[in-house]
C-alpha atoms as a PDB file:
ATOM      1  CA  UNK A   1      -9.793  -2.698  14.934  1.00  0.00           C
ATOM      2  CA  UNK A   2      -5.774  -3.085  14.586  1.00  0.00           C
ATOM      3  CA  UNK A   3      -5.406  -4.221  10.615  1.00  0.00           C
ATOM      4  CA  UNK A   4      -2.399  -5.941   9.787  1.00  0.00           C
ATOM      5  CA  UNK A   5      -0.081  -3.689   6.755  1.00  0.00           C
ATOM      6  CA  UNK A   6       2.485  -4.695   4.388  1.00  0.00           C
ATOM      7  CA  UNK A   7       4.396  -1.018   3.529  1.00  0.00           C
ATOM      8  CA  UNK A   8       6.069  -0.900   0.115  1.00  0.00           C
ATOM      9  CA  UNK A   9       8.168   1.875  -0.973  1.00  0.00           C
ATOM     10  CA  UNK A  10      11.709   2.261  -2.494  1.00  0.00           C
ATOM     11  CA  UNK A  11      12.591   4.928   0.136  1.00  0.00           C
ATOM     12  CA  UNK A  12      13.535   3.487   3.685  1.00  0.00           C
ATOM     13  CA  UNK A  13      12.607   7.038   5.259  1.00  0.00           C
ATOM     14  CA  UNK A  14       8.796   7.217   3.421  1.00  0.00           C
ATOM     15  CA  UNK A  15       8.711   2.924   4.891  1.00  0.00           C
ATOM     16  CA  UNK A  16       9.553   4.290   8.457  1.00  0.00           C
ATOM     17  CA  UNK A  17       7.083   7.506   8.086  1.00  0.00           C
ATOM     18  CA  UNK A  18       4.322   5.272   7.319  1.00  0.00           C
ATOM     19  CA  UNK A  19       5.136   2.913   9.862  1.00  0.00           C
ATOM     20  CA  UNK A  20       5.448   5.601  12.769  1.00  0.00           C
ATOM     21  CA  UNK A  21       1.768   6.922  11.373  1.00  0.00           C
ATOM     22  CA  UNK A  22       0.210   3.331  11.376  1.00  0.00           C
ATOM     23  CA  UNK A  23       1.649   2.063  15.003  1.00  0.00           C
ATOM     24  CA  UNK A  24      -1.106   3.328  16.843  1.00  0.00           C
ATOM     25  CA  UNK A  25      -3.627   2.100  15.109  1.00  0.00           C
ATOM     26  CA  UNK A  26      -2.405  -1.050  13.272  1.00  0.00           C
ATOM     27  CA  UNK A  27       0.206  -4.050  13.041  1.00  0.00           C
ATOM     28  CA  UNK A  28       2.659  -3.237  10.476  1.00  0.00           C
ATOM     29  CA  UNK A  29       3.449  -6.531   9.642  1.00  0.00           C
ATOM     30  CA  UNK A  30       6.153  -6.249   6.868  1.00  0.00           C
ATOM     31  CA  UNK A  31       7.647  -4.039   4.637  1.00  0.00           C
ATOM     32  CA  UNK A  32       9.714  -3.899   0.898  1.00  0.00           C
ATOM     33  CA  UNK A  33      11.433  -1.726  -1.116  1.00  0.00           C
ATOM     34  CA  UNK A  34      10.379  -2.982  -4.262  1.00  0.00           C
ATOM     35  CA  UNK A  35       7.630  -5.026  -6.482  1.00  0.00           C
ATOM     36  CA  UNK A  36       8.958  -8.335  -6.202  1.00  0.00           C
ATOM     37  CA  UNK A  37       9.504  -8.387  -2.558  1.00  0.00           C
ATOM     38  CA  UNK A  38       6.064  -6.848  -2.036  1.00  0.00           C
ATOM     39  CA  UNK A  39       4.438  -9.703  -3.670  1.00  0.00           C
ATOM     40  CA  UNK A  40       6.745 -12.129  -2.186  1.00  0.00           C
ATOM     41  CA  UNK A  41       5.745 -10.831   1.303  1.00  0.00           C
ATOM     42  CA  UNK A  42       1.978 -10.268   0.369  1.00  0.00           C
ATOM     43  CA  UNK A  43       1.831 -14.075   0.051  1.00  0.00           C
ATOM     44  CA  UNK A  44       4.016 -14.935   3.154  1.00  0.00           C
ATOM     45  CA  UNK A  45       2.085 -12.621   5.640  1.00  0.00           C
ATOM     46  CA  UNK A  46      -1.082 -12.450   4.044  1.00  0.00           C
ATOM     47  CA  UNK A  47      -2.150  -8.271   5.487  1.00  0.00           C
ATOM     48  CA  UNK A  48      -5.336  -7.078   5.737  1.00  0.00           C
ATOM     49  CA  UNK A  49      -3.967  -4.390   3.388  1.00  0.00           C
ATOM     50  CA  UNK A  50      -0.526  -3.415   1.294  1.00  0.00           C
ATOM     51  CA  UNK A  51       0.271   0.479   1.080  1.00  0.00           C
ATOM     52  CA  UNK A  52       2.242   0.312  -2.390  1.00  0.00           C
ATOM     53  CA  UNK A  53       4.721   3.188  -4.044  1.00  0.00           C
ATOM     54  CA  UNK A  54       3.582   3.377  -7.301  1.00  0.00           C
ATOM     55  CA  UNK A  55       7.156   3.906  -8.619  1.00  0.00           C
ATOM     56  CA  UNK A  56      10.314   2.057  -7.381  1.00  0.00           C
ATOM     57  CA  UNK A  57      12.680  -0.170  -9.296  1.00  0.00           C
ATOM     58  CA  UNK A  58      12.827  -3.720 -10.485  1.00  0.00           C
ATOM     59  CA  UNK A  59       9.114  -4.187 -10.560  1.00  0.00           C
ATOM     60  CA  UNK A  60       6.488  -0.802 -10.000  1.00  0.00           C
ATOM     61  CA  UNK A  61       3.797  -0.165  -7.603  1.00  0.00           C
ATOM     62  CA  UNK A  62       1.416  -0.643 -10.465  1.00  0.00           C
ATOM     63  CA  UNK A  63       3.018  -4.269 -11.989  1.00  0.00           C
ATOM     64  CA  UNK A  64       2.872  -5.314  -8.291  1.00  0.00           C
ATOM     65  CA  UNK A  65      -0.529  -4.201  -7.940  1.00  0.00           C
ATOM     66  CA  UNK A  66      -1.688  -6.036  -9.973  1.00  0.00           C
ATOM     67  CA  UNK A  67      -0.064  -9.452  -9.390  1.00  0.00           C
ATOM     68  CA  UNK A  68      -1.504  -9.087  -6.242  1.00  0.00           C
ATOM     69  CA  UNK A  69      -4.436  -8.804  -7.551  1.00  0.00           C
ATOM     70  CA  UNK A  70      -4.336 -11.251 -10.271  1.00  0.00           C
ATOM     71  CA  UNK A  71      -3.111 -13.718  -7.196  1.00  0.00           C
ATOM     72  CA  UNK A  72      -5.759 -12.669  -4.838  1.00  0.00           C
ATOM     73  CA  UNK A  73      -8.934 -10.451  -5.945  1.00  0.00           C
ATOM     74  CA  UNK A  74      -9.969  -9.912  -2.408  1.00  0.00           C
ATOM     75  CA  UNK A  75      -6.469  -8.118  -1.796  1.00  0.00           C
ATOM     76  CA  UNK A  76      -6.571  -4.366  -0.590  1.00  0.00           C
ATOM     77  CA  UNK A  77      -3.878  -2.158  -1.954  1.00  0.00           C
ATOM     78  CA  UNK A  78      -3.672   1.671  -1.574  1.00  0.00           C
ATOM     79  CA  UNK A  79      -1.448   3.416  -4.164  1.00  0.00           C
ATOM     80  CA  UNK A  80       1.518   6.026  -2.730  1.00  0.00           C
ATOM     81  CA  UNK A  81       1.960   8.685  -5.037  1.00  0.00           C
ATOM     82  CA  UNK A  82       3.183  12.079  -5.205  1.00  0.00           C
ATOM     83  CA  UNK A  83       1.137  14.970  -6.569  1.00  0.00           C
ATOM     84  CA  UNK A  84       1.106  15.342  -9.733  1.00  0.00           C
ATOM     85  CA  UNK A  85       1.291  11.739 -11.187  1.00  0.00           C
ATOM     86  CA  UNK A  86      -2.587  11.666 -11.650  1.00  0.00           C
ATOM     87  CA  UNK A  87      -1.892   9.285 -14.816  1.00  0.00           C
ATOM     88  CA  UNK A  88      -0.207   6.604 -12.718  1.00  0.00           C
ATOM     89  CA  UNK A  89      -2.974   7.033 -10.349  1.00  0.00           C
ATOM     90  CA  UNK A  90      -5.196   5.985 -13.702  1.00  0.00           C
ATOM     91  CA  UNK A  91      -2.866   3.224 -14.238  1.00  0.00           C
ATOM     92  CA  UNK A  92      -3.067   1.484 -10.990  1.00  0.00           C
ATOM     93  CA  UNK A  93      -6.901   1.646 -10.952  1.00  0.00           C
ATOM     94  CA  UNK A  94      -6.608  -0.106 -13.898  1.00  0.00           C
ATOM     95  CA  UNK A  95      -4.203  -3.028 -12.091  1.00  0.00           C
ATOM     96  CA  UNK A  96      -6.803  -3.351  -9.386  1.00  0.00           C
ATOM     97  CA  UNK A  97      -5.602  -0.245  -6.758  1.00  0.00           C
ATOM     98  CA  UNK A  98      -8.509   0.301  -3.978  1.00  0.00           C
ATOM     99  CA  UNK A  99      -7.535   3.752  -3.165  1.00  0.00           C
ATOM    100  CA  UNK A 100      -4.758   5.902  -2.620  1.00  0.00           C
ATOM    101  CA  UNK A 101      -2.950   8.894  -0.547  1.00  0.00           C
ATOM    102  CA  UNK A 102      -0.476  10.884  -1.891  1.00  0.00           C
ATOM    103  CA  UNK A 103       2.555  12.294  -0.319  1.00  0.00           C
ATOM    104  CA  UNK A 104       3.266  14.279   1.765  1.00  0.00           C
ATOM    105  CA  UNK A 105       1.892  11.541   4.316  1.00  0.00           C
ATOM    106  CA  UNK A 106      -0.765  13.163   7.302  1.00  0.00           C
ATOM    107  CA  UNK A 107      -2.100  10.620   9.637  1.00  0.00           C
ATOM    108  CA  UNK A 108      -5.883  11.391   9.191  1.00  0.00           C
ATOM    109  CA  UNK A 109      -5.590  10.750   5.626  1.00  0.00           C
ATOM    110  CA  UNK A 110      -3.851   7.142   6.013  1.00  0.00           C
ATOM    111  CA  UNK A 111      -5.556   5.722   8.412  1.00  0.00           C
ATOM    112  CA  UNK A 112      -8.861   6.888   6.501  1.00  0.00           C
ATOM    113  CA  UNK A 113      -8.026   5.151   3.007  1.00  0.00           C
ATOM    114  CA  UNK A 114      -7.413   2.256   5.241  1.00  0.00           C
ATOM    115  CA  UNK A 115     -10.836   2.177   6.794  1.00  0.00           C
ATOM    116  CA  UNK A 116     -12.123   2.810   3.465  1.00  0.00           C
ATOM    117  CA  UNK A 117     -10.636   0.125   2.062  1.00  0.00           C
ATOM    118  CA  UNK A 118     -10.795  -2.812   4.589  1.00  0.00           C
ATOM    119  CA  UNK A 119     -13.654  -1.461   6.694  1.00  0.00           C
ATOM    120  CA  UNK A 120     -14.691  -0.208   9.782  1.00  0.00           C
ATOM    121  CA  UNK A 121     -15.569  -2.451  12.387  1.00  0.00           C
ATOM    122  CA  UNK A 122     -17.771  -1.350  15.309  1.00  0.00           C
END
């Protein structure tokens, strides 16, 4: 089943990476390059789930996280991260994170946190 995703990240070419990976298989519904307009847009389009960069600028992955959250306990966010940044990865559990996939993106891996996350319906 198509989900609809909100993809937040600072970097326009990691947005458009995850977007060409998800197209098949879900709606990309919106995306932002930073914490505030990922919460803004959580609230206006109201995905299925957010894929969210754990760092960017003006509010992080992990402060947006857990807004979200806060806002909406049912929300399902999957943390971005690079190798290497397995504290972060601690810190967004803590704000509420559902899973995560770190870069560099590979399809199987995406659209499997997803279905982990949200479900698989037959």
């Amino acid at each position: 089943m198509a989900r609809s995703v909100l993809v937040v990240d600072d970097s326009a070419f990691m947005r458009n990476l995850l977007k060409q990976l998800l197209e098949d298989d879900h709606d990309v519904v919106g995306e932002a390059e930073n914490g505030v307009e990922a919460v803004e847009l959580y609230h206006d389009l109201d995905p299925d789930v957010v894929t969210m960069d754990v760092v960017m600028p003006i509010r992080n992955g992990i402060e947006a996280t857990a807004e979200i959250k806060g806002d909406d306990p049912n929300a399902s966010v999957i943390m971005c991260t690079s190798v290497g940044q397995e504290e972060k990865m601690r810190e967004a559990v803590k704000a509420g994170a559902d899973g995560y996939i770190t870069k560099p993106f590979q399809k199987p891996n995406v659209l499997e946190a997803i279905d982990d996350v949200v479900g698989v319906e037959a």
